[in-house]
C-alpha atoms as a PDB file:
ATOM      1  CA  UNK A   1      69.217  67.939 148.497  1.00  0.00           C
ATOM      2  CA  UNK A   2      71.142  71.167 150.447  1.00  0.00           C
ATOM      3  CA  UNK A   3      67.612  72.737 151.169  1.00  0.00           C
ATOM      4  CA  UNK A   4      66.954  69.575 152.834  1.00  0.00           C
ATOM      5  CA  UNK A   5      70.139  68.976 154.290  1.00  0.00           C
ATOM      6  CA  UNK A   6      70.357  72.850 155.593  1.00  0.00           C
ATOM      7  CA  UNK A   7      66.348  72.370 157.148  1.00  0.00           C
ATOM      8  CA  UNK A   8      67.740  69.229 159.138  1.00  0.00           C
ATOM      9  CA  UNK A   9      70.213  71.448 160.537  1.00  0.00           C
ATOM     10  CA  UNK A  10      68.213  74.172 161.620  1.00  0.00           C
ATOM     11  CA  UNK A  11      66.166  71.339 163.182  1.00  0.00           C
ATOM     12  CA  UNK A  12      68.646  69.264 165.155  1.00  0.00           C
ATOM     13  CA  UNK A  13      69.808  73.001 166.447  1.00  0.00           C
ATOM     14  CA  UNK A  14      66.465  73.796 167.410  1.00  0.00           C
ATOM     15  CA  UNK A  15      65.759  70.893 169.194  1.00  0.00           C
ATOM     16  CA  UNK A  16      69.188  71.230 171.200  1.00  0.00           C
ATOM     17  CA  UNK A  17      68.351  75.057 171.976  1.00  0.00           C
ATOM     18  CA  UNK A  18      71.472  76.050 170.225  1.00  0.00           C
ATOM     19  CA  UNK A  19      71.721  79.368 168.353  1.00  0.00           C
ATOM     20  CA  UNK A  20      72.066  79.086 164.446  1.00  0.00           C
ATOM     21  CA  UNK A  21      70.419  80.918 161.444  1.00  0.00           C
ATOM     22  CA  UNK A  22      70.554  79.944 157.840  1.00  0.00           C
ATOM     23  CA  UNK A  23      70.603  83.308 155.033  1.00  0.00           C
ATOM     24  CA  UNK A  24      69.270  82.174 151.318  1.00  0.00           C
ATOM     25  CA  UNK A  25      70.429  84.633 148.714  1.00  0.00           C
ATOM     26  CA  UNK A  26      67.843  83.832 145.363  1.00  0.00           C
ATOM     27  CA  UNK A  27      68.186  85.703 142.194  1.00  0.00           C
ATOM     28  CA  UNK A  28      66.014  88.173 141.606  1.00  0.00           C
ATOM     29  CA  UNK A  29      65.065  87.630 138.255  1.00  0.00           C
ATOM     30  CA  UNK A  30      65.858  84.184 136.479  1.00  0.00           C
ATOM     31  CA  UNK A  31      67.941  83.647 133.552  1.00  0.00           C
ATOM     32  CA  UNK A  32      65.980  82.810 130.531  1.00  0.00           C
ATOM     33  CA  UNK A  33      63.104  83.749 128.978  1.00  0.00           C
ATOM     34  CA  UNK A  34      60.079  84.813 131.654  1.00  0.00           C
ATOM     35  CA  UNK A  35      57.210  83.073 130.326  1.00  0.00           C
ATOM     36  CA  UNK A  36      59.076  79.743 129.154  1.00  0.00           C
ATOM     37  CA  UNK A  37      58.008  76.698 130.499  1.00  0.00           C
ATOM     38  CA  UNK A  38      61.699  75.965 131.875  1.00  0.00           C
ATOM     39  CA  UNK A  39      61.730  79.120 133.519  1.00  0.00           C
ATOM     40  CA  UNK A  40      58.104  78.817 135.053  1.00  0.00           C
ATOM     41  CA  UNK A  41      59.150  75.174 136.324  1.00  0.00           C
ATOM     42  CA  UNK A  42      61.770  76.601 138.018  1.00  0.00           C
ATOM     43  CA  UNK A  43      59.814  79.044 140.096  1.00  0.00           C
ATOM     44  CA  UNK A  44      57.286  76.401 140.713  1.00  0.00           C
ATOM     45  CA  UNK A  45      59.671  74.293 142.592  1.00  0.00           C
ATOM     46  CA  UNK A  46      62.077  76.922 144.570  1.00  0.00           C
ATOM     47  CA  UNK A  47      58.515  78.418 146.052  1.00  0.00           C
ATOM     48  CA  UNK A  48      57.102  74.466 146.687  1.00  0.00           C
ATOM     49  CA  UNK A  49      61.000  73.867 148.205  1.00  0.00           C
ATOM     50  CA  UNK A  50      60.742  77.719 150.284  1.00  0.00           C
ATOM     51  CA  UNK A  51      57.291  76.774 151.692  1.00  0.00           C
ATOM     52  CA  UNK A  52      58.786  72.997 153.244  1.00  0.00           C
ATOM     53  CA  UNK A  53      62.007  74.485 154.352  1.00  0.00           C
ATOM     54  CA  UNK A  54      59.481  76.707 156.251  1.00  0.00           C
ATOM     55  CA  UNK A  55      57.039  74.189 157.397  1.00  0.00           C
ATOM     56  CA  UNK A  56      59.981  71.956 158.807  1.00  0.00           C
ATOM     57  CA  UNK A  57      61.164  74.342 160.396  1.00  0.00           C
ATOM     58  CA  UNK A  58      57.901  75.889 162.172  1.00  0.00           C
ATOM     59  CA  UNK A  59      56.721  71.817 163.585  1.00  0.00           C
ATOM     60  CA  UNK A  60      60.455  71.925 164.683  1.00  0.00           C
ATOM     61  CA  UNK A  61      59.892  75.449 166.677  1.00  0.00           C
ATOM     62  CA  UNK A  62      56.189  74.374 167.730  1.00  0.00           C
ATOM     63  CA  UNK A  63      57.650  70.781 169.371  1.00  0.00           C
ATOM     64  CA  UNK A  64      60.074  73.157 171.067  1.00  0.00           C
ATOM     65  CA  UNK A  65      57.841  75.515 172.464  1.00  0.00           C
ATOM     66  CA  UNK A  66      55.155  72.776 173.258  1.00  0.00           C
ATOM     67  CA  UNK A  67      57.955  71.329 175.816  1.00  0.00           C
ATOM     68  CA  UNK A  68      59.183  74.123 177.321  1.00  0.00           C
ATOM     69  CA  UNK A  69      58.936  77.912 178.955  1.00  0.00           C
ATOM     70  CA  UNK A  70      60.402  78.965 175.159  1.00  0.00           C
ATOM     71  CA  UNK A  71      57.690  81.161 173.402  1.00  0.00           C
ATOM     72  CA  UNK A  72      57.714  84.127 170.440  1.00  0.00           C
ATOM     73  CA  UNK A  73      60.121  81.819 168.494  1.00  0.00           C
ATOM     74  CA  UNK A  74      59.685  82.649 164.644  1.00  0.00           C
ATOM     75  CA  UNK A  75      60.889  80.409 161.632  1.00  0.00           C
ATOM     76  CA  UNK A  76      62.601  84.234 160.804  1.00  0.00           C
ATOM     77  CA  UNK A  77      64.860  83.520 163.573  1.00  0.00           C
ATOM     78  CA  UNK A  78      66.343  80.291 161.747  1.00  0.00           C
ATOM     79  CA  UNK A  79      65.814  80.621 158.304  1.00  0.00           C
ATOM     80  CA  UNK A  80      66.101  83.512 155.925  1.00  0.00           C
ATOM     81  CA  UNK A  81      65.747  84.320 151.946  1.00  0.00           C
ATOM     82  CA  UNK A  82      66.684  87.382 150.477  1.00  0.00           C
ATOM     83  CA  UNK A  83      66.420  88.906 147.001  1.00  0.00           C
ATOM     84  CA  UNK A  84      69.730  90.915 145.830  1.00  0.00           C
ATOM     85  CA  UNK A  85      68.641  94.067 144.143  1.00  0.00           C
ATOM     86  CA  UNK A  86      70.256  97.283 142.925  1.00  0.00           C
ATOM     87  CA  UNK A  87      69.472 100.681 143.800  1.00  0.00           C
ATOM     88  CA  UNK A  88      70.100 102.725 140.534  1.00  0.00           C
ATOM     89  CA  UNK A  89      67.687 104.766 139.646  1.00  0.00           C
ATOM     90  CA  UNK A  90      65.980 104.610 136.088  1.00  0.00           C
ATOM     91  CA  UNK A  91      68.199 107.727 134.283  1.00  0.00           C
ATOM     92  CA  UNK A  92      70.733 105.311 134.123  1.00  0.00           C
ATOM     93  CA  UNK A  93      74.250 104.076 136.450  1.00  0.00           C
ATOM     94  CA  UNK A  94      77.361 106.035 137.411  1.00  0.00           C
ATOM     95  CA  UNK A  95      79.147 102.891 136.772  1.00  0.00           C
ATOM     96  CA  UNK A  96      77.984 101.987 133.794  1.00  0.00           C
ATOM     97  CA  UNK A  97      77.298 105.644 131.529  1.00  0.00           C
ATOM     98  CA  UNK A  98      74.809 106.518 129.511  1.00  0.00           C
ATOM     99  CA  UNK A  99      73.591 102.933 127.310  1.00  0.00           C
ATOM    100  CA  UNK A 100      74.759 103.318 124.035  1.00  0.00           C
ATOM    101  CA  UNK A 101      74.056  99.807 121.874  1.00  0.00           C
ATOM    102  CA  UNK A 102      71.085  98.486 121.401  1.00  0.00           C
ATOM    103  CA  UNK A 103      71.335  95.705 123.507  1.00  0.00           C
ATOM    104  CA  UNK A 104      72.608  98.192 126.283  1.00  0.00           C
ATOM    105  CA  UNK A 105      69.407 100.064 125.475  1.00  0.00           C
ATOM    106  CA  UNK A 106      67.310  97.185 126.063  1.00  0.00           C
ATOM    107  CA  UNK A 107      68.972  96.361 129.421  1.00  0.00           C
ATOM    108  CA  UNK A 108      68.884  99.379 130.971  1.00  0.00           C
ATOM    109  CA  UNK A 109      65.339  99.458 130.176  1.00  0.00           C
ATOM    110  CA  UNK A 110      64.361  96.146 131.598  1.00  0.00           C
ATOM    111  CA  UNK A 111      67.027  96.801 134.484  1.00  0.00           C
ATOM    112  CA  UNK A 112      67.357  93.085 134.745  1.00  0.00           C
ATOM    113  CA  UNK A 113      70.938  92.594 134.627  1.00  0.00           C
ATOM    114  CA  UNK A 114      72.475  95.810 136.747  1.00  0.00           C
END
């Protein structure tokens, strides 16, 4: 429901030539299990819901164009995802110290949760 609400948005500001851009920030790596079913689902339907946020949003930017001297619009200039990610290198994090547990050991190895 917001991904739809936010693309109507972006559209009703495109069509009244009014400046407005909307930043996604998606997890990098799901919770849960990687292969699992639940997990997989999940994927499935944030890339189906990415790819009609995007197609919404390019008819609304080719109706615009179509009608007037506007060209070189992108759906970039409206709509945005981003990935959060660290940059910590594999020997390990200043902030965190050298992994001592086992479970720290696995973390640090998988680098999913730093």
């Amino acid at each position: 429901m917001v991904a739809a609400e936010l693309t109507m948005k972006i559209c009703d500001k495109i069509a009244a030539r009014e400046p407005f851009a909307v930043y996604i920030l998606l997890p990098m790596w799901m919770e849960g299990i990687p292969d699992a079913a639940a997990t997989q689902g999940l994927l499935y339907w944030q890339r189906v819901t990415i790819e009609a946020m995007y197609q919404k949003v390019h008819e609304a930017l080719q109706s615009r164009m179509a009608n007037s001297p506007d060209h070189g619009l992108k759906v970039s200039d409206y709509l945005n995802f981003y990935c959060l990610g660290t940059r910590e290198t594999s020997e390990g994090s200043q902030a965190t110290g050298v992994p001592t547990t086992e479970d720290e050991k696995l973390i640090a190895k998988t680098r999913r949760h730093q």
